[in-house]
C-alpha atoms as a PDB file:
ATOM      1  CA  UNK A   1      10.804 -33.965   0.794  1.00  0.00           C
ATOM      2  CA  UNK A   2      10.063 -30.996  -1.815  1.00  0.00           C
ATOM      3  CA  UNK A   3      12.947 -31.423  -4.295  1.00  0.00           C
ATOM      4  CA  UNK A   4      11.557 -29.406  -7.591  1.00  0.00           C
ATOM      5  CA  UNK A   5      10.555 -25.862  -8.079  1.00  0.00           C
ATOM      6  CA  UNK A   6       8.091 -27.472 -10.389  1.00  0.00           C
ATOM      7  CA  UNK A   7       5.964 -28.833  -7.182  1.00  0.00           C
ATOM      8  CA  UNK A   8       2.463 -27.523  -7.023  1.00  0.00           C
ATOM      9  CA  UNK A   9       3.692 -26.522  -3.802  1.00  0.00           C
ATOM     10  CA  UNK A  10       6.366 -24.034  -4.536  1.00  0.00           C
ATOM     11  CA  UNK A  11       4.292 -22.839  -7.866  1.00  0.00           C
ATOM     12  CA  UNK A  12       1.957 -21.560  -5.649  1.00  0.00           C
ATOM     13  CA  UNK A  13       4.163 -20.261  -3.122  1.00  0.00           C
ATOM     14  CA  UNK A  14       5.815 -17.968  -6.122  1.00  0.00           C
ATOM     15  CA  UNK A  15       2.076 -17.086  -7.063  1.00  0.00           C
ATOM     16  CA  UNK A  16       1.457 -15.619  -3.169  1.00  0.00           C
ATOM     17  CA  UNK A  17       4.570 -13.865  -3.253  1.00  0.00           C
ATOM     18  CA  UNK A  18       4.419 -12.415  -6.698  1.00  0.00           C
ATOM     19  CA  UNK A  19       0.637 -11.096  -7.058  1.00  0.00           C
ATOM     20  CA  UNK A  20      -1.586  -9.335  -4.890  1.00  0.00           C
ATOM     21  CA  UNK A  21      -4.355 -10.910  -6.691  1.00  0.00           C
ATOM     22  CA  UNK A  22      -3.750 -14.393  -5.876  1.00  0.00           C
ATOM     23  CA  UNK A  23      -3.233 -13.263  -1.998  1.00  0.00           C
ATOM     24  CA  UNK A  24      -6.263 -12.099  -2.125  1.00  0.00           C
ATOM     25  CA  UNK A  25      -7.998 -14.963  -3.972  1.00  0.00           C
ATOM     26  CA  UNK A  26      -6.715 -17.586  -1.452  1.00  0.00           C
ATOM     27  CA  UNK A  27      -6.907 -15.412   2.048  1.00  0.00           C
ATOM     28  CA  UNK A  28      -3.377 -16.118   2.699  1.00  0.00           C
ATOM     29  CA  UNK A  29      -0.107 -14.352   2.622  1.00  0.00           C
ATOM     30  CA  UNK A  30       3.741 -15.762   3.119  1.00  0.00           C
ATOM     31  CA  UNK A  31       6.465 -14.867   6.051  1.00  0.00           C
ATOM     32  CA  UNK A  32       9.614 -15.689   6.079  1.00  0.00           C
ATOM     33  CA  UNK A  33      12.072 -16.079   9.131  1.00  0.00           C
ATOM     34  CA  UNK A  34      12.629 -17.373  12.550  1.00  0.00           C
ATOM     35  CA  UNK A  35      11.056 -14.416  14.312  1.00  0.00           C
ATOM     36  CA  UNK A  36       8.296 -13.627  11.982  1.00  0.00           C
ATOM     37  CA  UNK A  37       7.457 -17.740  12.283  1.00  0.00           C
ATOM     38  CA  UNK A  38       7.533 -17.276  16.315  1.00  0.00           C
ATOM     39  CA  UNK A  39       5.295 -14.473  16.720  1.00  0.00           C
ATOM     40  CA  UNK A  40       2.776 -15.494  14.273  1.00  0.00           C
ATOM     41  CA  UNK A  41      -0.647 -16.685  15.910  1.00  0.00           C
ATOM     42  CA  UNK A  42      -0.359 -20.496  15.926  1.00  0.00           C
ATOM     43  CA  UNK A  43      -4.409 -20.970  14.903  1.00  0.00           C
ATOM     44  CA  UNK A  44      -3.492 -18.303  11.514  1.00  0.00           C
ATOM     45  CA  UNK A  45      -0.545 -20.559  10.026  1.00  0.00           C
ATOM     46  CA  UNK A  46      -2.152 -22.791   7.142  1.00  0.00           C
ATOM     47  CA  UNK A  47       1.275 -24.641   6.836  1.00  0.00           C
ATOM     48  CA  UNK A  48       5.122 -24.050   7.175  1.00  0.00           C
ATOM     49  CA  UNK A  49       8.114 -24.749   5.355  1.00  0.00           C
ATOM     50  CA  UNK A  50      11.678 -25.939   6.318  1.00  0.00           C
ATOM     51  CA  UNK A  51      15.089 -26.683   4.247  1.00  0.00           C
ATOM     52  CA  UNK A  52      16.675 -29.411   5.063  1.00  0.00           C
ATOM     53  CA  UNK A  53      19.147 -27.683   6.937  1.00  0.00           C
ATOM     54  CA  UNK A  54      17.173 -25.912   9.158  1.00  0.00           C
ATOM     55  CA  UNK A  55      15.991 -29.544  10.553  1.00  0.00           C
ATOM     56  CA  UNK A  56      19.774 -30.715  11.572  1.00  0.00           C
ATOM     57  CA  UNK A  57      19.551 -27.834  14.309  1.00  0.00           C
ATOM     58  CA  UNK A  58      18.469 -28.952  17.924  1.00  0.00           C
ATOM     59  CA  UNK A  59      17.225 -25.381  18.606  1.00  0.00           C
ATOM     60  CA  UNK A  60      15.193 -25.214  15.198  1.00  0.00           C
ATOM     61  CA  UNK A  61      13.542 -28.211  15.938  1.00  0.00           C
ATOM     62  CA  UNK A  62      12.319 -27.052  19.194  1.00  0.00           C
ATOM     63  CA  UNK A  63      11.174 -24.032  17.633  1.00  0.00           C
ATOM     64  CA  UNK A  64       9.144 -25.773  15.200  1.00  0.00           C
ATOM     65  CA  UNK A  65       7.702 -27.744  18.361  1.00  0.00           C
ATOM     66  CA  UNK A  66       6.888 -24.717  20.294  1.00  0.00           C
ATOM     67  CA  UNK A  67       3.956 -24.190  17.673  1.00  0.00           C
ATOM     68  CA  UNK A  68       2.739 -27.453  16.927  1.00  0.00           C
ATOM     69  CA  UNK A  69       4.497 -27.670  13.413  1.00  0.00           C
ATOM     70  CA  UNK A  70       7.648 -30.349  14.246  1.00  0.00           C
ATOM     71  CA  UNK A  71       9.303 -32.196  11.675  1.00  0.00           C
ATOM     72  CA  UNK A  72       6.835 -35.151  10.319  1.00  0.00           C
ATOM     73  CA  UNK A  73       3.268 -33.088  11.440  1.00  0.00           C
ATOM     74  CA  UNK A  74       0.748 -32.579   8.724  1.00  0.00           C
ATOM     75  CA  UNK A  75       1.368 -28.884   8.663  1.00  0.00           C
ATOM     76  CA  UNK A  76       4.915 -29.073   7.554  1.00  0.00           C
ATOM     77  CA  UNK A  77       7.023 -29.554   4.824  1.00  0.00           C
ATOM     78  CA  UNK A  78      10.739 -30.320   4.221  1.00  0.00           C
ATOM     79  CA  UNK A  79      12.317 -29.140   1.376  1.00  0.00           C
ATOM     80  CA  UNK A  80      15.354 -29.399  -0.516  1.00  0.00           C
ATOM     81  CA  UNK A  81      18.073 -26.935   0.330  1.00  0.00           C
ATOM     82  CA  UNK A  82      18.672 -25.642  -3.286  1.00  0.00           C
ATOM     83  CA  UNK A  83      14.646 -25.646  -3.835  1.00  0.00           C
ATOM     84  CA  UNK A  84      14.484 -23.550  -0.796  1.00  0.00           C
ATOM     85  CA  UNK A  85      17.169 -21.088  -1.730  1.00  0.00           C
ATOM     86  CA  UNK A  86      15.005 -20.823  -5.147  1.00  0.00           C
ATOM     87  CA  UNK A  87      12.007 -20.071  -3.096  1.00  0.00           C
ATOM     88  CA  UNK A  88      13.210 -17.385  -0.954  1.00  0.00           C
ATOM     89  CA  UNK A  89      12.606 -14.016  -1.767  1.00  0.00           C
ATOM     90  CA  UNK A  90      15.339 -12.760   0.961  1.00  0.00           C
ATOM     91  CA  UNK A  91      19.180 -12.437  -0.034  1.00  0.00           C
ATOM     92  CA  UNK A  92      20.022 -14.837   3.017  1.00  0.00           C
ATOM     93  CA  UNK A  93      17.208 -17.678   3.874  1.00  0.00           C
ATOM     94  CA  UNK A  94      17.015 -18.279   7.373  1.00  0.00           C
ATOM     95  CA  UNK A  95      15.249 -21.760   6.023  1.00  0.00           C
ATOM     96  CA  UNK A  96      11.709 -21.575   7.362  1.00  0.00           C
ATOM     97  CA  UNK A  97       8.855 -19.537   5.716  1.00  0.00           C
ATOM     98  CA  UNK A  98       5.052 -19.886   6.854  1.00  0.00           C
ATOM     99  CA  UNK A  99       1.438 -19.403   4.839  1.00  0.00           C
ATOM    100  CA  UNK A 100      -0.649 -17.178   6.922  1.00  0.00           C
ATOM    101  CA  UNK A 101      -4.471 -16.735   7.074  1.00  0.00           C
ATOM    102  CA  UNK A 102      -5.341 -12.928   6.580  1.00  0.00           C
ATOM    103  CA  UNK A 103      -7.482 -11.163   8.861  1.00  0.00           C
ATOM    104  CA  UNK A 104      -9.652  -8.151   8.867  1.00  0.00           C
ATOM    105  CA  UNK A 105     -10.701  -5.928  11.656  1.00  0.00           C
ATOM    106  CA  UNK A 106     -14.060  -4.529  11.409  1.00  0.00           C
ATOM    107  CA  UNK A 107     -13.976  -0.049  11.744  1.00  0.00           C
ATOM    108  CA  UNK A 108     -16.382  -0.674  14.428  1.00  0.00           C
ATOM    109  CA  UNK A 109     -13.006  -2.777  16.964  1.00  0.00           C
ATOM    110  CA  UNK A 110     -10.168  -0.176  16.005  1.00  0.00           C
ATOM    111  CA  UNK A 111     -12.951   2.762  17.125  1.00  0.00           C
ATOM    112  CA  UNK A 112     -13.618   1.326  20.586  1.00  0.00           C
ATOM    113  CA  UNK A 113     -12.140   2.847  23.392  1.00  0.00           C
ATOM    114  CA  UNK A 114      -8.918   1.288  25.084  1.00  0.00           C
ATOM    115  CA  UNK A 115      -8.362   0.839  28.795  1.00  0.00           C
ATOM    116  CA  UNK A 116      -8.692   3.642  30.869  1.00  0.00           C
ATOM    117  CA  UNK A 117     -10.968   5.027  28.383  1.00  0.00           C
ATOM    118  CA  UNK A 118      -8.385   5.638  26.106  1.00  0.00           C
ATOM    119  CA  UNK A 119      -9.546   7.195  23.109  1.00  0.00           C
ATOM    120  CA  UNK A 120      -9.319   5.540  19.512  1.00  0.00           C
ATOM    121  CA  UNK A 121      -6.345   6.938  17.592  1.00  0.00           C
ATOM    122  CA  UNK A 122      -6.320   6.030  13.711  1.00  0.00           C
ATOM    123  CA  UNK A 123      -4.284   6.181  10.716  1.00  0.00           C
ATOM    124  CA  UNK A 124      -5.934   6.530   6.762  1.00  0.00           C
ATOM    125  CA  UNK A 125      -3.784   6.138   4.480  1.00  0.00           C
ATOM    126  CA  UNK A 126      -4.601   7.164   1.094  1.00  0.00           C
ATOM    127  CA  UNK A 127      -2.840   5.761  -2.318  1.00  0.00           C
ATOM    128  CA  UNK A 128       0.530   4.866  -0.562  1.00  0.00           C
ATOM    129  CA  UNK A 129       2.696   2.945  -2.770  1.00  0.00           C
ATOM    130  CA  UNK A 130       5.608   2.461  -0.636  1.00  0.00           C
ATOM    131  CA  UNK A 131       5.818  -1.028   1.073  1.00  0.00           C
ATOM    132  CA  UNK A 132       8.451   0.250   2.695  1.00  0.00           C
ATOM    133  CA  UNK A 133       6.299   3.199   4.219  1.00  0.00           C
ATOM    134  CA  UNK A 134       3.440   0.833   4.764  1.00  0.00           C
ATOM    135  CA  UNK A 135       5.300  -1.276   6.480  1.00  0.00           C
ATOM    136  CA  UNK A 136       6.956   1.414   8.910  1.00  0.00           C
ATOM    137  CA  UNK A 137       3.894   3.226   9.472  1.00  0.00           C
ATOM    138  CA  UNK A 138       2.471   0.083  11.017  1.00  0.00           C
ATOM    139  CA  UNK A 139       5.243  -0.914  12.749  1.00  0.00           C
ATOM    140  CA  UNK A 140       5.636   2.704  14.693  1.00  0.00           C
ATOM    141  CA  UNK A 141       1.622   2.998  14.810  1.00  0.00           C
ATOM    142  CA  UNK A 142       2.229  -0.801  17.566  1.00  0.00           C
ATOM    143  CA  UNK A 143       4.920   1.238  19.245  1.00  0.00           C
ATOM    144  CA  UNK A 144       2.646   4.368  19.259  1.00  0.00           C
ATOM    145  CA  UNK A 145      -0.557   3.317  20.667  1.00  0.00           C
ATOM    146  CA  UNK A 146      -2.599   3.146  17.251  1.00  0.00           C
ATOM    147  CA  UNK A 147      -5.704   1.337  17.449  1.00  0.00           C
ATOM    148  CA  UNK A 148      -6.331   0.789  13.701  1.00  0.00           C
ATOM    149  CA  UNK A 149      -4.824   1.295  10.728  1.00  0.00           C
ATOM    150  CA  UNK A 150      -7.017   1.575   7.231  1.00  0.00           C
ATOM    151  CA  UNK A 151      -5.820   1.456   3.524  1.00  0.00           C
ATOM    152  CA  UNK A 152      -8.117   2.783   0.646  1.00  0.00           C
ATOM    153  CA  UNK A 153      -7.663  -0.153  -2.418  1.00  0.00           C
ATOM    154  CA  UNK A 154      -5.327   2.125  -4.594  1.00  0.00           C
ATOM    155  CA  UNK A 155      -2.408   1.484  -1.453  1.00  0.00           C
ATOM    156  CA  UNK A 156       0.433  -1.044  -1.764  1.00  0.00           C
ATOM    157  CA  UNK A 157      -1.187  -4.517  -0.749  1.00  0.00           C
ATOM    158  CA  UNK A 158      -0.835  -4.827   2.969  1.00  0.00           C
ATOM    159  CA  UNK A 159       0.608  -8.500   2.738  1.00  0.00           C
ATOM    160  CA  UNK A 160       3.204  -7.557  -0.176  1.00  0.00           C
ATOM    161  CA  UNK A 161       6.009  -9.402   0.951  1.00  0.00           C
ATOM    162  CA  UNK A 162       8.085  -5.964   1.153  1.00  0.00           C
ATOM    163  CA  UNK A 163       5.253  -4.822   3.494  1.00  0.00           C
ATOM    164  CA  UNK A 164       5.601  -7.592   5.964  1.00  0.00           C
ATOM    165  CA  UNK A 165       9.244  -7.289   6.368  1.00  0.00           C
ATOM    166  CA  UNK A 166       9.300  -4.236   7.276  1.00  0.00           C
ATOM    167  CA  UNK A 167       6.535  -4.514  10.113  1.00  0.00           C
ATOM    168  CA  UNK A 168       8.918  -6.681  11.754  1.00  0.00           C
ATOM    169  CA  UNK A 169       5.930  -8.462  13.229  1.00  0.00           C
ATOM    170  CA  UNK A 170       3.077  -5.984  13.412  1.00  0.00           C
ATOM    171  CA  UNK A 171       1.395  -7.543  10.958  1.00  0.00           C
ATOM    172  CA  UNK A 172      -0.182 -10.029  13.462  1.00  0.00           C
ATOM    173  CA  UNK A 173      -0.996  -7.289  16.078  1.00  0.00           C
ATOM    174  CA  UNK A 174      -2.005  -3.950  14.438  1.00  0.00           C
ATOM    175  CA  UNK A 175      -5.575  -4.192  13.164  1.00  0.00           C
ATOM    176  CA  UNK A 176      -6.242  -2.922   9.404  1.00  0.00           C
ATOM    177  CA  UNK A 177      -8.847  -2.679   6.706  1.00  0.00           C
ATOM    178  CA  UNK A 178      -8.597  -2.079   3.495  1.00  0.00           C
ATOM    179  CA  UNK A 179     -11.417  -0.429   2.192  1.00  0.00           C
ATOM    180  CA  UNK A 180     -12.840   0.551  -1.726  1.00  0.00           C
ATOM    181  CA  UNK A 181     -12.706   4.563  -0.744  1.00  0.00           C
ATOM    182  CA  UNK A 182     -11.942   6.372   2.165  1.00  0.00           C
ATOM    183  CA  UNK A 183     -15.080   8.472   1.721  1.00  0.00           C
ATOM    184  CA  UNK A 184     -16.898   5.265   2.739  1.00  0.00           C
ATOM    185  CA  UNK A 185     -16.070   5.560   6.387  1.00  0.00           C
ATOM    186  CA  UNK A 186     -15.877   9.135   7.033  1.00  0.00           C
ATOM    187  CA  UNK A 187     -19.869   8.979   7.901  1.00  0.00           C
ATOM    188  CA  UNK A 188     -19.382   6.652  11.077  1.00  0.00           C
ATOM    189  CA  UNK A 189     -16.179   8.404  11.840  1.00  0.00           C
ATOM    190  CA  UNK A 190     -17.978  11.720  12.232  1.00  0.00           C
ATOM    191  CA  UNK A 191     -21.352   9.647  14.318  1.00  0.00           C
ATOM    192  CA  UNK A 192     -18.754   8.675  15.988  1.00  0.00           C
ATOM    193  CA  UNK A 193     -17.047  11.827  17.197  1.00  0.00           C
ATOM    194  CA  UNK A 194     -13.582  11.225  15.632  1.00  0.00           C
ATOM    195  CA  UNK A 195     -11.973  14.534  14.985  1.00  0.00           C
ATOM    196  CA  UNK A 196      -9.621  13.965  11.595  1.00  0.00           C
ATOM    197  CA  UNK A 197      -6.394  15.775  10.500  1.00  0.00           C
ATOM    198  CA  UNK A 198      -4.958  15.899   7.221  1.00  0.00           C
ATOM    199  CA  UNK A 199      -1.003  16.707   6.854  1.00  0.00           C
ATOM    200  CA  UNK A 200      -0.986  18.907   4.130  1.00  0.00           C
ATOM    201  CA  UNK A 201       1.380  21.534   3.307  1.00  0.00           C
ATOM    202  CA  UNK A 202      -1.548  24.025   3.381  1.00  0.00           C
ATOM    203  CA  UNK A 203      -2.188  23.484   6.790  1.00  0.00           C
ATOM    204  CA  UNK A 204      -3.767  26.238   8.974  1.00  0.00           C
ATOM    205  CA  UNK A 205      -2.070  25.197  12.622  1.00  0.00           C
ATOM    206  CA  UNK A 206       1.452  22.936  13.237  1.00  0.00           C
ATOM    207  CA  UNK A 207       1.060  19.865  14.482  1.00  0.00           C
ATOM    208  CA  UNK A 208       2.063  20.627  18.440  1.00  0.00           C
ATOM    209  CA  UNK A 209      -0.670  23.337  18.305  1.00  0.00           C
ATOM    210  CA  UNK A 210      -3.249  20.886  18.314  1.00  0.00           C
ATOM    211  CA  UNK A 211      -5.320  18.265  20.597  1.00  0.00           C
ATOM    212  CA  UNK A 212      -5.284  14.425  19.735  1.00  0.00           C
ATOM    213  CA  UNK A 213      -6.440  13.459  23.466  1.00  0.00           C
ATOM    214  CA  UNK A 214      -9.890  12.579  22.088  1.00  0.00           C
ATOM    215  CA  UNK A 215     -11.386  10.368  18.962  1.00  0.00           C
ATOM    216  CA  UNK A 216      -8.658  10.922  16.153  1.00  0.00           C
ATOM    217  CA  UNK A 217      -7.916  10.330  12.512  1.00  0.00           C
ATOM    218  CA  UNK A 218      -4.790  10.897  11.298  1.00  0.00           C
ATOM    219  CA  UNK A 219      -5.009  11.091   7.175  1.00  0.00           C
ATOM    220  CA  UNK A 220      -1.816  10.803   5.268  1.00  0.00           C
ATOM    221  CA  UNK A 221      -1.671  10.590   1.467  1.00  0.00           C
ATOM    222  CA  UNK A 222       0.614   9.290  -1.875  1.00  0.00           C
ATOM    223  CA  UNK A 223       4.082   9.802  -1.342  1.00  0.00           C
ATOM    224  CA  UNK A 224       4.280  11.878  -4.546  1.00  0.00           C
ATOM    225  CA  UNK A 225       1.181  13.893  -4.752  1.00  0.00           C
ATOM    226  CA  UNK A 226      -0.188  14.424  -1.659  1.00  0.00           C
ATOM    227  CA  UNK A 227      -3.762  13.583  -0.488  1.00  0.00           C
ATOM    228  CA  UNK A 228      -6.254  14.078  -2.676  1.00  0.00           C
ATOM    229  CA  UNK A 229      -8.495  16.813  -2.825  1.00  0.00           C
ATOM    230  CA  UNK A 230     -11.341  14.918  -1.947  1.00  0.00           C
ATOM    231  CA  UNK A 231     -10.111  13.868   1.296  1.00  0.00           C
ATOM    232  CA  UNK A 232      -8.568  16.542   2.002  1.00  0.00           C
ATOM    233  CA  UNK A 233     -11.395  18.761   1.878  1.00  0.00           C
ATOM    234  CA  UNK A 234     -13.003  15.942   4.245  1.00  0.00           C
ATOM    235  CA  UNK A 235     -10.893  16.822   6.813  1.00  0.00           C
ATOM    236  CA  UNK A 236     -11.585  18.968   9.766  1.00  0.00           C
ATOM    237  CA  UNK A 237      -8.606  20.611   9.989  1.00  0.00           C
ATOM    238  CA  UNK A 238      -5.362  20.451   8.106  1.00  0.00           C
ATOM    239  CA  UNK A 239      -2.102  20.489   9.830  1.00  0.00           C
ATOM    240  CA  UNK A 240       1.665  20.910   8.981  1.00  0.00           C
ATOM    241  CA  UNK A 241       4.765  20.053   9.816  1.00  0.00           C
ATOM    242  CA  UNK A 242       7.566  22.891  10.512  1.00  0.00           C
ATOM    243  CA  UNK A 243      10.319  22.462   8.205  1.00  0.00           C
ATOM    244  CA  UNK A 244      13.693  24.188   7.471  1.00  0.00           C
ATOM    245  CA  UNK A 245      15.867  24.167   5.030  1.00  0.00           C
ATOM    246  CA  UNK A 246      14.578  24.196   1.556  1.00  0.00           C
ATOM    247  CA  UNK A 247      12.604  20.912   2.538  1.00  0.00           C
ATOM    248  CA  UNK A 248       9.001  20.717   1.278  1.00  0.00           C
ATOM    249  CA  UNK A 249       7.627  17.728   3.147  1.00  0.00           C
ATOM    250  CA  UNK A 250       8.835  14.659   4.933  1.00  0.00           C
ATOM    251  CA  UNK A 251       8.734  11.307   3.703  1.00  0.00           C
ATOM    252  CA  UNK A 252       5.484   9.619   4.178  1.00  0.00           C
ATOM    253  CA  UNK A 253       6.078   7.528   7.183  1.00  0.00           C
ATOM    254  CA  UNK A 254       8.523   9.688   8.661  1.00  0.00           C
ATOM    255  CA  UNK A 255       5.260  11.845   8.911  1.00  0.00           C
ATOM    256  CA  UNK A 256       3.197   9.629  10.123  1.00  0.00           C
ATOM    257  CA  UNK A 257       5.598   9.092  12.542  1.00  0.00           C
ATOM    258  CA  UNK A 258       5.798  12.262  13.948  1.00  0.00           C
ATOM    259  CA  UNK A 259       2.171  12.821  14.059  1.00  0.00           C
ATOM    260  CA  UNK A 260       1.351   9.367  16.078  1.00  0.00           C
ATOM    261  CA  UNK A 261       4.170   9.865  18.367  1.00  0.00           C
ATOM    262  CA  UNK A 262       2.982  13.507  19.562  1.00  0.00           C
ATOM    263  CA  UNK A 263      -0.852  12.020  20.495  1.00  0.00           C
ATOM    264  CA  UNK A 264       0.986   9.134  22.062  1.00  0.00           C
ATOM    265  CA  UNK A 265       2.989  12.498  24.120  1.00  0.00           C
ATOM    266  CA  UNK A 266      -0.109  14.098  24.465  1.00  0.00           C
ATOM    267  CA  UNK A 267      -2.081  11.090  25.749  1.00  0.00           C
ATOM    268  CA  UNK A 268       0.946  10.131  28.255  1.00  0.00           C
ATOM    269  CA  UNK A 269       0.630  13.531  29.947  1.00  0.00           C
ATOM    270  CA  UNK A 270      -2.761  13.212  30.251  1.00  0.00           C
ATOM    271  CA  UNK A 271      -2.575   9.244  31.491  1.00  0.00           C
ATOM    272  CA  UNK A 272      -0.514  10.615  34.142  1.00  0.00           C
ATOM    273  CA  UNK A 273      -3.129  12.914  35.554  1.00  0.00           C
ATOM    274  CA  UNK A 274      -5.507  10.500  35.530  1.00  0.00           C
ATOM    275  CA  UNK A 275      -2.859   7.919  37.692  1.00  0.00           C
ATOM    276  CA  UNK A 276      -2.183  11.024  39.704  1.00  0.00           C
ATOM    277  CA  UNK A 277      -6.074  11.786  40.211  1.00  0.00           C
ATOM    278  CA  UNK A 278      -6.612   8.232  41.127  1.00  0.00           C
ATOM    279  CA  UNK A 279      -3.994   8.297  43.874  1.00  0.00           C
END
């Protein structure tokens, strides 16, 4: 059993949850949580991490066994209650947290097309620093049909712990890649036939006036200033979103929100002609 915060252990646990460098360095990132330990991918957890308390529960022990990671296995450790507590970056532990392997998905995955010949619906986000947002915006891109997700370098680290609570999971499932610059993928997105948007309060057309049936990139930018005008001159067509009031803008994921959810509308309609052609 782990009983000191001065383990090498629980040093380096700190270091993963403290700096994005060291997340990076190692390929790993940390969860904390029943459900977030559940719905990881058994073959990505490096190692887990119990209190003490959490083993004197039938039903936590049989979740630990569902994965391959009960008490006594290689791949788990027991720690000290107090320790534990110490460890935690949550106000209430639930008494497990996980190491996670990181994973990349190549531009080339998120732009094929998805059954039924659905067509490849993305999200670039440049220089958010939310993890809050970043962490929403994935979450609702799962629930929205998004088939990729990718961050320029100057975004909040994807695996900030802040980020992953607030995918509530998504993490595992919705493919992202973080690249140096945006402007690195527009070529292939335009070979490619993907037709990008920026939100921008300059935008010629609302949102509902347009088409995201086909190849689409949805650019959203800092929560503060906007996209840049790089990008946004990059874009094919700049959209906006109606607002009332003496509003300016909506919050950054609140946005994205709205944007992903009216392709997954349009693309409903339209996978309902096709069931209705078919029949």
């Amino acid at each position: 059993m782990i009983t000191s915060m001065s383990n090498s252990q629980m040093k380096h646990i700190q270091q993963l949850m403290k700096k994005a460098k060291v997340r990076r360095e190692s390929g790993l990132f940390v969860v904390e949580g029943i459900k977030m330990f559940r719905e990881a991918p058994g073959e990505r957890i490096e190692k887990v991490y119990v209190s003490a308390s959490f083993l004197k529960s039938g039903d936590n022990r049989e979740i630990l066994e569902e994965k391959g990671f009960g008490a006594g296995s290689p791949g788990t450790e027991v720690v000290e209650d107090k320790v534990f507590r110490s460890l935690s970056d949550t106000v209430t532990p639930q008494g497990i947290l996980c190491l996670v392997r990181q994973v990349s998905t190549p531009l080339s995955v998120m732009l094929e097309s998805k059954g039924e010949g659905r067509a490849p619906l993305l999200m670039i986000l440049e220089d958010l620093q939310d993890p809050g947002n970043l962490g929403t915006i994935l979450r609702t891109g799962e629930g929205a049909g998004v088939t990729g997700v990718v961050l320029n370098k100057n975004c909040v680290d994807l695996y900030n712990p802040k980020v992953i609570r607030s995918t509530m999971g998504s993490v595992y499932r919705m493919p992202v890649l973080t690249v140096e610059d945006i402007a690195e993928i527009l070529p292939e997105l335009r070979r490619q036939g993907v037709w990008s948007y920026a939100a921008h309060l300059k935008g010629e057309r609302f949102y509902d006036q347009e088409d995201f049936r086909g190849k689409t990139a949805f650019f959203i930018g800092n929560e503060g200033n906007g996209l840049t005008d790089a990008l946004t001159g990059e874009a094919d067509r700049l959209i906006k979103i109606p607002m009332h009031g003496e509003v300016e803008s909506l919050n950054a994921a609140m946005a994205a929100g709205v944007l992903m959810y009216e392709a997954a509308r349009q693309r409903r309609g339209q996978d309902i002609l096709i069931s209705l052609a078919l029949h």
